[in-house]
N, C-alpha and C. Protein backbone atom coordinates (compact mmCIF):
# COMPACT_ATOMS: atom_id res chain seq x y z
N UNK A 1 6.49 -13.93 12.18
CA UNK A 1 6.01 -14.87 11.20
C UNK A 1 7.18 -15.73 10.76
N UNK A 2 6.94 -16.88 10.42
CA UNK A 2 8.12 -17.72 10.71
C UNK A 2 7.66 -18.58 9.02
N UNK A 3 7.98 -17.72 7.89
CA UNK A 3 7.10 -18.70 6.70
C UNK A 3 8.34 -19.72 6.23
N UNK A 4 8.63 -20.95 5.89
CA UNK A 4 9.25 -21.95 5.52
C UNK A 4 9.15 -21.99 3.75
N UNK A 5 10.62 -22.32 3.82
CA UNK A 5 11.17 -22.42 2.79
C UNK A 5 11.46 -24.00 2.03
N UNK A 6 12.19 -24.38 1.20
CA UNK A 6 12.79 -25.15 0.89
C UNK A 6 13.75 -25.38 1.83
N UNK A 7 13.75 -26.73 2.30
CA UNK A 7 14.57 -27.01 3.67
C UNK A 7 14.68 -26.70 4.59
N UNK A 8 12.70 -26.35 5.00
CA UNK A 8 12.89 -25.75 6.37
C UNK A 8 13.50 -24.52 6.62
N UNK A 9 14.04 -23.91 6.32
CA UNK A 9 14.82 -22.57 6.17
C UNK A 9 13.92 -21.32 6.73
N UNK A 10 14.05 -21.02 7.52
CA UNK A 10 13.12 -19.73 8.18
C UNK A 10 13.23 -18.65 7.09
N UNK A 11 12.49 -17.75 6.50
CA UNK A 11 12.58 -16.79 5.62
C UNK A 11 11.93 -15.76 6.46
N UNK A 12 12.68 -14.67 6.86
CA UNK A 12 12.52 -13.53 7.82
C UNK A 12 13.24 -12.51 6.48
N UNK A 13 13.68 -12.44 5.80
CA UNK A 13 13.80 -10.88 4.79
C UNK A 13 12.94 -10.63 4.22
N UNK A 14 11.96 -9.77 4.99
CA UNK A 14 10.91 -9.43 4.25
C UNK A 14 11.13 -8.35 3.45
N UNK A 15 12.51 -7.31 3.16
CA UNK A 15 12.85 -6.99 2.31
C UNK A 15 12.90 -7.89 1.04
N UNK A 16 13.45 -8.65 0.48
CA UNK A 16 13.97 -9.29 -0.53
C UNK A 16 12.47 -9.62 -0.94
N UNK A 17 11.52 -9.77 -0.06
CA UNK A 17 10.13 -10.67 -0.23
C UNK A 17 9.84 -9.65 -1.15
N UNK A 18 9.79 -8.44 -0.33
CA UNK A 18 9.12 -7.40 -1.36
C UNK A 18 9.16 -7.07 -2.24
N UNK A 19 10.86 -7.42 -2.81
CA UNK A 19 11.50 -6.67 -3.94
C UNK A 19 11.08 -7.75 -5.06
N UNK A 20 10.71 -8.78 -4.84
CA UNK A 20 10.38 -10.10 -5.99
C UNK A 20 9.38 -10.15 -6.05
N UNK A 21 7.88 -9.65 -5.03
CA UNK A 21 6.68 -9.41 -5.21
C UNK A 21 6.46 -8.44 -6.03
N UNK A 22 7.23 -7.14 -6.03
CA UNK A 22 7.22 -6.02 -6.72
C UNK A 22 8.06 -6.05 -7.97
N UNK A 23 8.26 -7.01 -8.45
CA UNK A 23 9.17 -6.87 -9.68
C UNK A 23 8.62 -8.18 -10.34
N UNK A 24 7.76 -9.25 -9.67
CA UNK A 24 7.12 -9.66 -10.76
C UNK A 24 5.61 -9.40 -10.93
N UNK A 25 5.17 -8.40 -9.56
CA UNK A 25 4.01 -7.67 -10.67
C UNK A 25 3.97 -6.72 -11.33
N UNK A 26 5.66 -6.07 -11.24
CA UNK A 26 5.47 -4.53 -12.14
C UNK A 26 5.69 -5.28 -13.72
N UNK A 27 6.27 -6.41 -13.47
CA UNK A 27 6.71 -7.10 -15.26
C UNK A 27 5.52 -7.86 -15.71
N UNK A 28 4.25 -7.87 -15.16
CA UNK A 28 2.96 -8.16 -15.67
C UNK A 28 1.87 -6.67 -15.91
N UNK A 29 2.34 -5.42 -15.64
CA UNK A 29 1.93 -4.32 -16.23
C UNK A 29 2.33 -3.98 -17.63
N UNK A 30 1.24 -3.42 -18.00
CA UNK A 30 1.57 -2.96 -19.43
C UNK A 30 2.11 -1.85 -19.31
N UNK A 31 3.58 -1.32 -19.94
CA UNK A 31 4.15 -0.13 -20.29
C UNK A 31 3.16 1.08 -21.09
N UNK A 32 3.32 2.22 -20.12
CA UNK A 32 3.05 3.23 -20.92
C UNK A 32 3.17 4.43 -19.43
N UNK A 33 3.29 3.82 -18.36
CA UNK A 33 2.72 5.28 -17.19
C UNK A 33 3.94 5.93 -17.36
N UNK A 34 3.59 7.25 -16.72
CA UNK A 34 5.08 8.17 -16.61
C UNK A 34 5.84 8.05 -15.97
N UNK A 35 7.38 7.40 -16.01
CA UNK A 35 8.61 7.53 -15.54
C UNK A 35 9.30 8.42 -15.50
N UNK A 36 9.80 8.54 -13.91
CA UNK A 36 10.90 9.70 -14.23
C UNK A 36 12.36 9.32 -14.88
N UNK A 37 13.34 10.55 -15.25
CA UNK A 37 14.65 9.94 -15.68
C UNK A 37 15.21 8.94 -14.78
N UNK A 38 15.21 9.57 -13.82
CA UNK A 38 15.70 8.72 -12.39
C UNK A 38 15.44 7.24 -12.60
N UNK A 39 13.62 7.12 -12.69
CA UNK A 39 13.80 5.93 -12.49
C UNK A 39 14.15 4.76 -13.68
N UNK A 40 13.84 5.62 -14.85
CA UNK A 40 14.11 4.66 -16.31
C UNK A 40 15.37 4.34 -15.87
N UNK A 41 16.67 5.13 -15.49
CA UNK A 41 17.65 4.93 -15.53
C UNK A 41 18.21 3.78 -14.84
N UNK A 42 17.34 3.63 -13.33
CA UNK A 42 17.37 2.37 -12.61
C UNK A 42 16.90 1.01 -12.79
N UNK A 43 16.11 1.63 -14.12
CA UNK A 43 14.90 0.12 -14.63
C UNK A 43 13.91 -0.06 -13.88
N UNK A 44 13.62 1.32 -13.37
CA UNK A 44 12.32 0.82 -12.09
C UNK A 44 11.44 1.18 -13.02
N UNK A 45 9.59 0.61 -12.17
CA UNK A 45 8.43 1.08 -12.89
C UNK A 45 7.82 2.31 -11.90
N UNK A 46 6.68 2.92 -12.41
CA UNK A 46 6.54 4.18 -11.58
C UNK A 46 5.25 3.94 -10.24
N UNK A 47 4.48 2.46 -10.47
CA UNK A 47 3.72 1.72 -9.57
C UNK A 47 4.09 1.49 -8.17
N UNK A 48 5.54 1.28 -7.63
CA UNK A 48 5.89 1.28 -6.43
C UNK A 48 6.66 2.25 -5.89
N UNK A 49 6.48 2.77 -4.65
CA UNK A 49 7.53 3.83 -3.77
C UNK A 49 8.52 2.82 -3.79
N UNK A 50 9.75 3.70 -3.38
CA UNK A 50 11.14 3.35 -3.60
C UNK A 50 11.69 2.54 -2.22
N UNK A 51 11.40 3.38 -1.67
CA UNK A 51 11.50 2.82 0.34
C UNK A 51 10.76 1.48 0.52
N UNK A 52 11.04 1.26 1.33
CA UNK A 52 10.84 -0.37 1.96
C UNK A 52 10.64 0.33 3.27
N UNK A 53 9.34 -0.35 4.53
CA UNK A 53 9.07 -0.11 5.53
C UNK A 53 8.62 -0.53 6.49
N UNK A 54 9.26 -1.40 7.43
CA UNK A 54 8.37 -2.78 8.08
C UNK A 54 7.83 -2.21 9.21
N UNK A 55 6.62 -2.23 9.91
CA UNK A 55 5.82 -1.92 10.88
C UNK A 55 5.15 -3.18 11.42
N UNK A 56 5.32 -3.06 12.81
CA UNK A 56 4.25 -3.74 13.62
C UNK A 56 3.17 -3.03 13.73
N UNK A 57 1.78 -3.37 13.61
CA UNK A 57 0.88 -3.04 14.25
C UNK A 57 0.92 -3.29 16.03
N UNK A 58 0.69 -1.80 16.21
CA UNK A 58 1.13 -1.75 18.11
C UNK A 58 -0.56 -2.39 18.69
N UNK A 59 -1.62 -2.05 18.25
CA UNK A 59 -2.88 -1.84 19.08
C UNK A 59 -4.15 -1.86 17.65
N UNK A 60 -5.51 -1.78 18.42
CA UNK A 60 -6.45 -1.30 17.79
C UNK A 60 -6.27 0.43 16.64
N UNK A 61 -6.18 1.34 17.75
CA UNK A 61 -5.87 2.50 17.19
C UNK A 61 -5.09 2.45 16.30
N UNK A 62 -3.57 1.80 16.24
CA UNK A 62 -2.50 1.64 15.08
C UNK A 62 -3.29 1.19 14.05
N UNK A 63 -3.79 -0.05 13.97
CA UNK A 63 -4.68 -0.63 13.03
C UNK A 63 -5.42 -0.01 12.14
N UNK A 64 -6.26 0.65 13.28
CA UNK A 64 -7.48 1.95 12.12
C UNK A 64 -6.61 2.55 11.60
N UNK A 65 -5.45 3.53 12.54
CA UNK A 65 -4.59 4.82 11.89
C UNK A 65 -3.95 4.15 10.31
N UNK A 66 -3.34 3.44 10.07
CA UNK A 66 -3.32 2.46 9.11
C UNK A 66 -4.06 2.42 8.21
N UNK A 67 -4.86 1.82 8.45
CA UNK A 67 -6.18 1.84 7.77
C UNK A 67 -6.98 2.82 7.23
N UNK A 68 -6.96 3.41 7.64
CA UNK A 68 -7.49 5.58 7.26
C UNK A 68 -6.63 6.19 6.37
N UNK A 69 -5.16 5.50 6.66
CA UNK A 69 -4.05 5.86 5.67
C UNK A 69 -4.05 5.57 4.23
N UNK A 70 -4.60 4.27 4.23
CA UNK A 70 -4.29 3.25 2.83
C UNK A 70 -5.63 3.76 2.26
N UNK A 71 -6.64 3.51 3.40
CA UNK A 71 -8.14 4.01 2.20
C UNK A 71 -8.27 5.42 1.68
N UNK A 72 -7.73 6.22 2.46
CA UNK A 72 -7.50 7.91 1.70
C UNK A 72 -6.73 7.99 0.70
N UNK A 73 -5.29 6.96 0.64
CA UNK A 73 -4.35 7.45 -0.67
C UNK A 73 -4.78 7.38 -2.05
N UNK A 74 -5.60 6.69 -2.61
CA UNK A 74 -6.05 7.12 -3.63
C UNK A 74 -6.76 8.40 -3.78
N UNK A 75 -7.44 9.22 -2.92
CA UNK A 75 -8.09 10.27 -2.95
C UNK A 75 -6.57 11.23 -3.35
N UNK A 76 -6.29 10.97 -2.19
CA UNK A 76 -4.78 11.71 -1.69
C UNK A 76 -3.67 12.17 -3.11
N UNK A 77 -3.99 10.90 -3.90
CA UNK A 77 -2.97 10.74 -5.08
C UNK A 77 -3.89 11.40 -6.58
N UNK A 78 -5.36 11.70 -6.17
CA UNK A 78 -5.77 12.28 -7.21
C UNK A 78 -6.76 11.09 -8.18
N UNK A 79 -6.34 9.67 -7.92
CA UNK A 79 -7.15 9.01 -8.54
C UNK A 79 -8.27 9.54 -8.80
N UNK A 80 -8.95 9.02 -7.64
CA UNK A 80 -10.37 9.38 -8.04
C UNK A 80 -10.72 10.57 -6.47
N UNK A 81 -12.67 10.92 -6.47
CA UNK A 81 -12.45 12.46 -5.77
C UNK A 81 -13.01 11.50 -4.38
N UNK A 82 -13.17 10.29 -4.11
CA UNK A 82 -14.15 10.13 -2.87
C UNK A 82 -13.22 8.70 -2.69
N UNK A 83 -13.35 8.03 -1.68
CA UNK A 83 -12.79 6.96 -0.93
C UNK A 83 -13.60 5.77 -2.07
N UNK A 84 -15.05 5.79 -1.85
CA UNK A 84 -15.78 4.55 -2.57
C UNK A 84 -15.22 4.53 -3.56
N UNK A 85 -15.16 5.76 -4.82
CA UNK A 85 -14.61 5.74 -6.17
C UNK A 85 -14.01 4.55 -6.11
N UNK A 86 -12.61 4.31 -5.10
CA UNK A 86 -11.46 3.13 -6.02
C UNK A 86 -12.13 1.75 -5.63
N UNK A 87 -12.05 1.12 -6.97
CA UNK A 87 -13.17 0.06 -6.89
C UNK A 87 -12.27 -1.05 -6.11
N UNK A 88 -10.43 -0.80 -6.02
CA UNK A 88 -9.67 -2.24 -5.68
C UNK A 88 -9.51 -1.82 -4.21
N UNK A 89 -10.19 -1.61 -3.44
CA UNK A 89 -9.45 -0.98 -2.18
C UNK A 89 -10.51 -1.77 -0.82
N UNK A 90 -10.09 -2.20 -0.07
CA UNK A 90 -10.53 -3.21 1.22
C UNK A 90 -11.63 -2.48 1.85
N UNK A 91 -11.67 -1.04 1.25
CA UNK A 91 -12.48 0.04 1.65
C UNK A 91 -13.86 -0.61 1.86
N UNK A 92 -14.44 -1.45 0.40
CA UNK A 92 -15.72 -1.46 0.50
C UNK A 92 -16.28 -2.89 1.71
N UNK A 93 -15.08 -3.66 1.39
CA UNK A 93 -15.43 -5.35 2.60
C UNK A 93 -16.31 -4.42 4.01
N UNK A 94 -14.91 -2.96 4.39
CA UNK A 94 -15.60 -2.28 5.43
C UNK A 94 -16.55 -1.78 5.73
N UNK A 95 -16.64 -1.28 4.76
CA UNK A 95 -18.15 -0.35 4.75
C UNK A 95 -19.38 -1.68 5.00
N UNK A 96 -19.28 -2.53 3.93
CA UNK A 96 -20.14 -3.71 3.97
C UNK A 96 -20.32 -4.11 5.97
N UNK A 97 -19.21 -3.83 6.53
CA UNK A 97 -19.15 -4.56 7.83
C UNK A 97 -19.86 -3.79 8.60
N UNK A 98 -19.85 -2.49 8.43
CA UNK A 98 -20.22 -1.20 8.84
C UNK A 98 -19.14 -0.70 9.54
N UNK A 99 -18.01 -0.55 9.49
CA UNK A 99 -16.55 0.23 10.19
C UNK A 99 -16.61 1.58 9.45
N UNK A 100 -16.68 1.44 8.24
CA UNK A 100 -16.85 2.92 8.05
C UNK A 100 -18.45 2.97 7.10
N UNK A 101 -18.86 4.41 7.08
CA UNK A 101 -19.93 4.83 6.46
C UNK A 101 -19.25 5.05 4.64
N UNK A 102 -20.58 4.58 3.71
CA UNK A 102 -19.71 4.75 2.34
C UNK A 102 -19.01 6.29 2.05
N UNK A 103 -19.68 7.48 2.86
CA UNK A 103 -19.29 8.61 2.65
C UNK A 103 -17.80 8.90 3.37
N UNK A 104 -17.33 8.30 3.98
CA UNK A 104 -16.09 8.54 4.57
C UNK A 104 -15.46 9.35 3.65
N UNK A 105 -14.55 10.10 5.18
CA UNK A 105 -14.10 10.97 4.56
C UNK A 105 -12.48 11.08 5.32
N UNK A 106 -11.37 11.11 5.31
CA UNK A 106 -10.36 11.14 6.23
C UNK A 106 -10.31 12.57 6.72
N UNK A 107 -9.91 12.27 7.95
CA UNK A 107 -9.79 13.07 8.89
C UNK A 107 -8.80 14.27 9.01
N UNK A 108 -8.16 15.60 9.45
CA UNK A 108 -7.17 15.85 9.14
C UNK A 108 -5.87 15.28 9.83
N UNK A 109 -5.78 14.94 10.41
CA UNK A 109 -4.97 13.58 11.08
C UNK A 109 -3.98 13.16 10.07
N UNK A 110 -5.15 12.13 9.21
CA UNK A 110 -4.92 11.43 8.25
C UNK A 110 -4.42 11.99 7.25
N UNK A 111 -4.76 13.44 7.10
CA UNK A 111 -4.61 13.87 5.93
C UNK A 111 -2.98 14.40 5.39
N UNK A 112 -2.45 14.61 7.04
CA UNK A 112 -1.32 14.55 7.29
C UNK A 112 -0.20 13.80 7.56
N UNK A 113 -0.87 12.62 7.40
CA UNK A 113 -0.35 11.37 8.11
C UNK A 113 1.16 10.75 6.61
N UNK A 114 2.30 10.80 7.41
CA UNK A 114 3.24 10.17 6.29
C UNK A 114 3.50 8.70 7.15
N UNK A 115 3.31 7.39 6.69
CA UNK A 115 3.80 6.06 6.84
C UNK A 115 5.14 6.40 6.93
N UNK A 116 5.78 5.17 7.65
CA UNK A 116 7.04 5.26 7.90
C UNK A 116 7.85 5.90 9.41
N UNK A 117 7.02 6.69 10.12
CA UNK A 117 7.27 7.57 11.07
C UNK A 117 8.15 6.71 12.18
């Protein structure tokens, strides 16, 4: 991806992208979630993982595997007990498409699955 800058300038750090996406929507949250010492101490908020992780999607299969990943973590994290529950999640566009059934459920695959690999 080749996104343009001021003066034409190729912008390829998609690190830095992240770190200014994530720091001006953690400074439009309202304070109150639980921080650890760790991170008060850094000035971080407790909304984003710490790691940075760039992936290509290789194929179809990568895509879903992906995809099975992001729609389980709210289950995963305790939010809520079922996939539909989280009302902000790309989950439902799918279901609407019919890719997944509303009962989905991740797989144990998935259930094991750590990003980043």
């Amino acid at each position: 991806m080749d996104v343009r800058r001021g003066g034409g300038k190729a912008d390829s750090d998609f690190s830095m992208r992240w770190r200014l996406i994530k720091a001006r929507f953690s400074r439009m949250l309202p304070h109150g979630e639980r921080i650890s010492d760790s991170r008060m101490r850094k000035g971080e908020r407790g909304i984003w993982q710490r790691r940075y992780w760039e992936h290509v999607i290789r194929d179809e299969r990568d895509l879903h595997r992906h995809l099975d990943y992001l729609h389980y973590n709210p289950v995963k994290h305790g939010h809520v007990e079922r996939v539909i529950d989280w009302p902000y999640s790309s989950f439902h566009r799918y279901v609407a498409r019919g890719v997944y059934p509303n009962n989905w459920a991740a797989s144990p695959d998935v259930l094991n699955l750590e990003m980043g690999e």
